[in-house]
C-alpha atoms as a PDB file:
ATOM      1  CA  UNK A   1       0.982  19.563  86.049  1.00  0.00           C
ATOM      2  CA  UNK A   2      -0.649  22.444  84.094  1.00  0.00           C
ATOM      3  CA  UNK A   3      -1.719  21.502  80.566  1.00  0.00           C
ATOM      4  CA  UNK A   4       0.684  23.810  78.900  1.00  0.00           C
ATOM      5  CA  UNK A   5       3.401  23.078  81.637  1.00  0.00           C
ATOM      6  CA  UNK A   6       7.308  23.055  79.979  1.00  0.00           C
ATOM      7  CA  UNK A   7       8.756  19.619  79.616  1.00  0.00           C
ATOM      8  CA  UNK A   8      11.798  19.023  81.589  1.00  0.00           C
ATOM      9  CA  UNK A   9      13.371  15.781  80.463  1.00  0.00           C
ATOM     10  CA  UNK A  10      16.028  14.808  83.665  1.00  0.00           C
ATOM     11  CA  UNK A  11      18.458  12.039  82.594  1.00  0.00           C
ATOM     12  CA  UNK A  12      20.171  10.363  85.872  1.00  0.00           C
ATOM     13  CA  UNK A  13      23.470   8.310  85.591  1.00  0.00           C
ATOM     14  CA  UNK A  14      24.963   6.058  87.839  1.00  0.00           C
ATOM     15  CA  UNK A  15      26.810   7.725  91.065  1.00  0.00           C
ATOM     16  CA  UNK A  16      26.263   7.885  94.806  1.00  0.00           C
ATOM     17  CA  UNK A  17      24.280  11.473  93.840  1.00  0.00           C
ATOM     18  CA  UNK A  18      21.787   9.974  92.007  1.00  0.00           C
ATOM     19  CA  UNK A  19      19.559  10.094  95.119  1.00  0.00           C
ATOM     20  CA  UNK A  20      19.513  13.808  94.754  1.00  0.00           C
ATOM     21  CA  UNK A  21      17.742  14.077  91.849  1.00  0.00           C
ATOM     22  CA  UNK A  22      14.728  12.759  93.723  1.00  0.00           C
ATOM     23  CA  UNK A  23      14.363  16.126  95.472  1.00  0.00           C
ATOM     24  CA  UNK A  24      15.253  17.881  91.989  1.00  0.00           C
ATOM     25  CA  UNK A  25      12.635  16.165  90.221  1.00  0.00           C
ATOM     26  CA  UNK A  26      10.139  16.599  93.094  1.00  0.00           C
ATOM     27  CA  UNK A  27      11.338  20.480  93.107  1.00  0.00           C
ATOM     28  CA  UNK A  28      10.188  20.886  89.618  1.00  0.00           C
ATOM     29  CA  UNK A  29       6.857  18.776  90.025  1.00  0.00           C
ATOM     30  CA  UNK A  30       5.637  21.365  92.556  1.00  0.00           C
ATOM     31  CA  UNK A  31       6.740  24.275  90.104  1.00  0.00           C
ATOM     32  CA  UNK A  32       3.877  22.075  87.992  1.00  0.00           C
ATOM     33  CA  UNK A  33       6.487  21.091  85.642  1.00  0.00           C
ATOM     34  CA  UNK A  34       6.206  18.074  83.245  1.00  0.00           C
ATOM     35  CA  UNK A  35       9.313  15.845  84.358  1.00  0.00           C
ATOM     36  CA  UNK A  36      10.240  12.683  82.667  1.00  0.00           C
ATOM     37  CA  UNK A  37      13.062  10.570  83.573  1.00  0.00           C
ATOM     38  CA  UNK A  38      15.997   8.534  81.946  1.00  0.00           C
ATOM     39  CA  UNK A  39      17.885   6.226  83.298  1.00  0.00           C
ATOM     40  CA  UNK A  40      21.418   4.616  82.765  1.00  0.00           C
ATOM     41  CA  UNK A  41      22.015   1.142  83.403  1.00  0.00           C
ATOM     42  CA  UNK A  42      24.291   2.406  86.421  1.00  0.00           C
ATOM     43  CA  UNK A  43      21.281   4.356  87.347  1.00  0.00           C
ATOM     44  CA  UNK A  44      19.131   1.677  88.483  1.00  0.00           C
ATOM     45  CA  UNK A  45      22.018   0.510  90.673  1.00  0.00           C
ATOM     46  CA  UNK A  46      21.588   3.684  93.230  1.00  0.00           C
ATOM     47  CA  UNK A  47      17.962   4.504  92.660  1.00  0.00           C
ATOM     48  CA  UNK A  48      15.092   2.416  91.310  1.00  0.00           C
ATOM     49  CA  UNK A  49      12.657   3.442  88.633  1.00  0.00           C
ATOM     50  CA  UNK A  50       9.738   2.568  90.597  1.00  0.00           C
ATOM     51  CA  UNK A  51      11.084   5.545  92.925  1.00  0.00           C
ATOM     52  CA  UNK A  52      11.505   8.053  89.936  1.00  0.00           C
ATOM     53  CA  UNK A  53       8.259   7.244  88.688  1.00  0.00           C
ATOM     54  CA  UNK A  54       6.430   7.534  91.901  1.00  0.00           C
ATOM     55  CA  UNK A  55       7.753  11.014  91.867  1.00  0.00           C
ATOM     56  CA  UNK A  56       7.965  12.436  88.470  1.00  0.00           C
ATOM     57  CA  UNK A  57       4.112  11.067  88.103  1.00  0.00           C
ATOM     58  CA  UNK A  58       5.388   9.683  84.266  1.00  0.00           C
ATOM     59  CA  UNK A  59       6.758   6.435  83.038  1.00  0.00           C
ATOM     60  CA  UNK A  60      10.500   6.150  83.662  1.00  0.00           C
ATOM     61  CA  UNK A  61      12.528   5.124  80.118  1.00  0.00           C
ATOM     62  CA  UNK A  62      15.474   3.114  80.416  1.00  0.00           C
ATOM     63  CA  UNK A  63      15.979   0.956  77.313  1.00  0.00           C
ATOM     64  CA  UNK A  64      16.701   2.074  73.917  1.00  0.00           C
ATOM     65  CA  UNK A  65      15.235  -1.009  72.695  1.00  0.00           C
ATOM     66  CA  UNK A  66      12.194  -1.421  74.827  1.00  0.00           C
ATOM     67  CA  UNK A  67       9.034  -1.760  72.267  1.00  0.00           C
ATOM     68  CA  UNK A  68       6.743   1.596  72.417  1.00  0.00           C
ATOM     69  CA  UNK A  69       3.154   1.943  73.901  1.00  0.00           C
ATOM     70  CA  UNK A  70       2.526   3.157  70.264  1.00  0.00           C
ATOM     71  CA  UNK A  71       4.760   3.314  67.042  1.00  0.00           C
ATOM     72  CA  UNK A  72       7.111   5.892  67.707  1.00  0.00           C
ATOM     73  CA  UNK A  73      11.326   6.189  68.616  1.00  0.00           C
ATOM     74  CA  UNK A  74      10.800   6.586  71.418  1.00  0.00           C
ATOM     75  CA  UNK A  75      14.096   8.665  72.105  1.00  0.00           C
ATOM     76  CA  UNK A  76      13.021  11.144  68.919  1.00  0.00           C
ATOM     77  CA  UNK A  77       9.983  11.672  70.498  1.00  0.00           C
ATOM     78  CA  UNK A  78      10.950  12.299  74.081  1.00  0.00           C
ATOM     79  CA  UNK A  79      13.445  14.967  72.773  1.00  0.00           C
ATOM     80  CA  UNK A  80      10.547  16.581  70.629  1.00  0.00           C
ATOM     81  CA  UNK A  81       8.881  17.463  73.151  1.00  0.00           C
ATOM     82  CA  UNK A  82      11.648  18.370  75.753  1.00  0.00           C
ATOM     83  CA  UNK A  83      12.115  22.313  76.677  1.00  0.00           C
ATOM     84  CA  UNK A  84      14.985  21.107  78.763  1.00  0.00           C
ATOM     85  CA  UNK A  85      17.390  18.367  79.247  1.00  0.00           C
ATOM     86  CA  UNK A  86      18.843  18.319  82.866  1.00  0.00           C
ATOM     87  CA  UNK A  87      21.524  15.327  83.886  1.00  0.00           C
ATOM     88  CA  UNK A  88      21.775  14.999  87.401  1.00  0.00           C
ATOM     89  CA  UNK A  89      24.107  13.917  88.556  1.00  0.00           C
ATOM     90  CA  UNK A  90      26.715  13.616  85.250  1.00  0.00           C
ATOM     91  CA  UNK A  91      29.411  11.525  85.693  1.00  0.00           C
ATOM     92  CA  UNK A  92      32.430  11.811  84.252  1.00  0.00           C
ATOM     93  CA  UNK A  93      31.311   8.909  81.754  1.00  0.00           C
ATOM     94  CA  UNK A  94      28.569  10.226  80.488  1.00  0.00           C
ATOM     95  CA  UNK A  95      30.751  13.754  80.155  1.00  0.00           C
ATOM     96  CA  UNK A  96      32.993  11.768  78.187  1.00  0.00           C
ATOM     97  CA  UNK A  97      30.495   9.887  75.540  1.00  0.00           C
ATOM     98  CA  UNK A  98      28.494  13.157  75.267  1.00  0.00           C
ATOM     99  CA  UNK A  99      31.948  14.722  73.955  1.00  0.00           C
ATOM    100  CA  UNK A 100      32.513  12.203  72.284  1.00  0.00           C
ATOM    101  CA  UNK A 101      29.561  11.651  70.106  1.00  0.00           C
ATOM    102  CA  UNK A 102      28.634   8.177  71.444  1.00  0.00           C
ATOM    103  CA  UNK A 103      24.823   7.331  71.708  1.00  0.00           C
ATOM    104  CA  UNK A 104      24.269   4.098  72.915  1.00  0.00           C
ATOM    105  CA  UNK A 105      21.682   4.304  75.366  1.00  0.00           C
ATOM    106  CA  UNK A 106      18.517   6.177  75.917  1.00  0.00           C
ATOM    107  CA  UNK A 107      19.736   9.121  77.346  1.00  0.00           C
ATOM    108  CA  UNK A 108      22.619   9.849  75.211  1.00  0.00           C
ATOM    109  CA  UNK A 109      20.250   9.254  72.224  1.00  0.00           C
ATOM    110  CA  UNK A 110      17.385  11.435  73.423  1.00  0.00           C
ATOM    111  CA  UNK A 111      20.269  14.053  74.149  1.00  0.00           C
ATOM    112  CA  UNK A 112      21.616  14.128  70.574  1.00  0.00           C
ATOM    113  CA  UNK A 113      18.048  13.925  69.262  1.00  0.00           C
ATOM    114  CA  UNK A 114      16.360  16.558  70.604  1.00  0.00           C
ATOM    115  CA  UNK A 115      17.517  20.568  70.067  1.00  0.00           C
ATOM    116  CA  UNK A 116      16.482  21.294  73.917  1.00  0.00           C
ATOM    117  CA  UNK A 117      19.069  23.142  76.075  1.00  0.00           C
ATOM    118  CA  UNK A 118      21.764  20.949  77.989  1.00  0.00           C
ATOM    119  CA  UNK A 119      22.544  21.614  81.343  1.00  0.00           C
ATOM    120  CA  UNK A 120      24.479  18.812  83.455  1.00  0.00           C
ATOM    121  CA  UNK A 121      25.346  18.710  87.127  1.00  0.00           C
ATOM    122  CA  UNK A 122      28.596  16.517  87.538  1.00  0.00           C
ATOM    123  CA  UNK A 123      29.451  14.652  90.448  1.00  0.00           C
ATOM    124  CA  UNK A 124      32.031  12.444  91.001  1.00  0.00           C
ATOM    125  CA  UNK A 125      35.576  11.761  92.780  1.00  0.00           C
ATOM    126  CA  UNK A 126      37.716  15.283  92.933  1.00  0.00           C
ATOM    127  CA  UNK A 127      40.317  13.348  91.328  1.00  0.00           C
ATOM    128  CA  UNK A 128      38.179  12.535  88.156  1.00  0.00           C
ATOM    129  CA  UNK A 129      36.774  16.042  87.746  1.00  0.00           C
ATOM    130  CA  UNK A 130      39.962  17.236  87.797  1.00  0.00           C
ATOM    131  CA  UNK A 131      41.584  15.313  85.230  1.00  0.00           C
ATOM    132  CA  UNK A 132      42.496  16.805  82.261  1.00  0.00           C
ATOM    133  CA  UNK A 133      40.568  14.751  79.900  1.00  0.00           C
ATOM    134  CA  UNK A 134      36.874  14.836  81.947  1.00  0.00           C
ATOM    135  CA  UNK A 135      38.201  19.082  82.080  1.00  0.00           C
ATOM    136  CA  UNK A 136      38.501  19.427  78.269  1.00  0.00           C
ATOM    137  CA  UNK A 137      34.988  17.276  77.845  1.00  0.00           C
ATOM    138  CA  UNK A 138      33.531  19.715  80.385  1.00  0.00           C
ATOM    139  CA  UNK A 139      35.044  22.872  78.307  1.00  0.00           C
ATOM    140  CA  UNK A 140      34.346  20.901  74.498  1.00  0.00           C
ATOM    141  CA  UNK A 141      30.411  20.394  75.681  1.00  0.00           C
ATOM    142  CA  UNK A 142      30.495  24.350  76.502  1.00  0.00           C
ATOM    143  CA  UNK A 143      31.880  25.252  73.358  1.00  0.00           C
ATOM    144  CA  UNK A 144      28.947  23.808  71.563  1.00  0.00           C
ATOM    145  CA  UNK A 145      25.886  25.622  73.951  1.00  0.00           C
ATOM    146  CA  UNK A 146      25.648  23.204  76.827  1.00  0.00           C
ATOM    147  CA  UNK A 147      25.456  24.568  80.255  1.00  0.00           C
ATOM    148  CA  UNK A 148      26.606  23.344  83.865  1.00  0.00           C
ATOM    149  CA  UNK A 149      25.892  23.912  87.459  1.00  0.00           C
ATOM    150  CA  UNK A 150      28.771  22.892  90.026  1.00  0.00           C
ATOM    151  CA  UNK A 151      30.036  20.753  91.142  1.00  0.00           C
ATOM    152  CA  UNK A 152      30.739  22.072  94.263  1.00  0.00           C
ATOM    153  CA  UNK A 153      33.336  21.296  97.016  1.00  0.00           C
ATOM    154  CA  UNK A 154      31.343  19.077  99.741  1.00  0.00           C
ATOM    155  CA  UNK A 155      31.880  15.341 101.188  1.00  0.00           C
ATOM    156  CA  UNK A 156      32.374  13.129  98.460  1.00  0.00           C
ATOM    157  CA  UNK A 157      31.682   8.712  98.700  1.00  0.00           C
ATOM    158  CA  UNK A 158      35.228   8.229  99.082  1.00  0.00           C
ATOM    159  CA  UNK A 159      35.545  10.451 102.138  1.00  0.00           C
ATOM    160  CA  UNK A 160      37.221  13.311 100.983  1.00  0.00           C
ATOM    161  CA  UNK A 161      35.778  17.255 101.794  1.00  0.00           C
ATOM    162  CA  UNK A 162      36.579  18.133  98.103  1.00  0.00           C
ATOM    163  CA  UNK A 163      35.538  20.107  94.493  1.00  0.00           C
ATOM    164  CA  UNK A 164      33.126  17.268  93.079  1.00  0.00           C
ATOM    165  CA  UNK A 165      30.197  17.203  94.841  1.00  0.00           C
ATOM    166  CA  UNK A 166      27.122  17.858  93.076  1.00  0.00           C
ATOM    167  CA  UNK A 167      25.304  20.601  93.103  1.00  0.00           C
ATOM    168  CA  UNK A 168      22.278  21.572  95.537  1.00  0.00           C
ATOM    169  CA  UNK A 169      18.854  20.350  94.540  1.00  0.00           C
ATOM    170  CA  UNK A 170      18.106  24.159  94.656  1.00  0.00           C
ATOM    171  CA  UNK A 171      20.777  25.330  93.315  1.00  0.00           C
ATOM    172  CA  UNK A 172      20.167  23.129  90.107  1.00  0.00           C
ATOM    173  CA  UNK A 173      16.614  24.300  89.914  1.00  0.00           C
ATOM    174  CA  UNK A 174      17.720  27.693  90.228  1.00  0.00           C
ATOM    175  CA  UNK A 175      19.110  26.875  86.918  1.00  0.00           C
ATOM    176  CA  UNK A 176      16.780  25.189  84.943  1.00  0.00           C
ATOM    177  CA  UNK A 177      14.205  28.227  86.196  1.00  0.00           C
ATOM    178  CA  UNK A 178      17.107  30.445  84.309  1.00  0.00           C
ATOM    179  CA  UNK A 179      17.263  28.569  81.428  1.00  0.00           C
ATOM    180  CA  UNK A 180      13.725  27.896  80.686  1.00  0.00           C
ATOM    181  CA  UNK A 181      12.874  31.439  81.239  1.00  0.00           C
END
């Protein structure tokens, strides 16, 4: 990492995918990129934080409630000092609570917090991103500025060769080279 390297702030939820942001996050470490991760709860069921943190070279944040190193929300802070917020993968939850409003975890509280650019990379079931609900989150979060990159049609956990897959690793950092640019 350079000393005046962007801050890319990549927030990873709790699907199958979530291994992919592994190569995403070591993608943009070799750009010399400051990357910090956030984990959901359903996160840490796919991928551990010892993992993230091995790669991103930065303390992984999980809990909203976890006491700081030093006195400061955390969450306000991490989005202060974000030049980009990537979610990879997105699941159709966290689609729906960012439409929604809801912040009741680190992530979606950083997200709200900070006035970064947005972009998410779903990834879930075909039948799920197809729904009309998780469709009108995806098109209500556009309205409002933020930005998204697949998913694409590929082999999904349940077996199917179907829209839903998430995005390459490359392809996603194609994107957040766009956006911080």
């Amino acid at each position: 990492m350079t000393k005046n390297a962007k801050s890319v702030i990549v927030g990873v939820t709790g699907g199958i995918a979530a291994y992919k942001a592994c190569e995403i996050i070591s993608l943009l470490k070799k750009q010399g990129l400051d990357v910090t991760v956030l984990l959901t709860k359903e996160a840490e069921e796919f991928v551990t934080p010892l993992t993230f943190q091995t790669i991103s070279g930065n303390k992984v944040y999980r809990d909203l409630f976890a006491l700081p190193d030093a006195w400061s929300p955390v969450h306000t802070s991490l989005a202060d000092r974000a030049d980009l917020i990537v979610i990879a993968p997105a699941t159709a939850n966290l689609i729906g609570k960012l439409a929604s409003g809801i912040c009741d975890d680190m992530l979606t509280c950083t997200i709200f917090a900070s006035k970064a650019p947005v972009l998410i990379a779903p990834a879930m079931n075909e039948k799920m991103y197809e729904h009309k609900i998780v469709r009108a989150n995806i098109e209500k979060l556009k309205a409002v500025g933020y930005k998204f990159v697949g998913p694409v049609k590929g082999r999904l956990a349940c077996g199917h060769e179907a829209i839903g897959h998430i995005a390459e690793p490359r392809d996603i950092v194609k994107e957040i080279d766009k956006t911080l640019k």
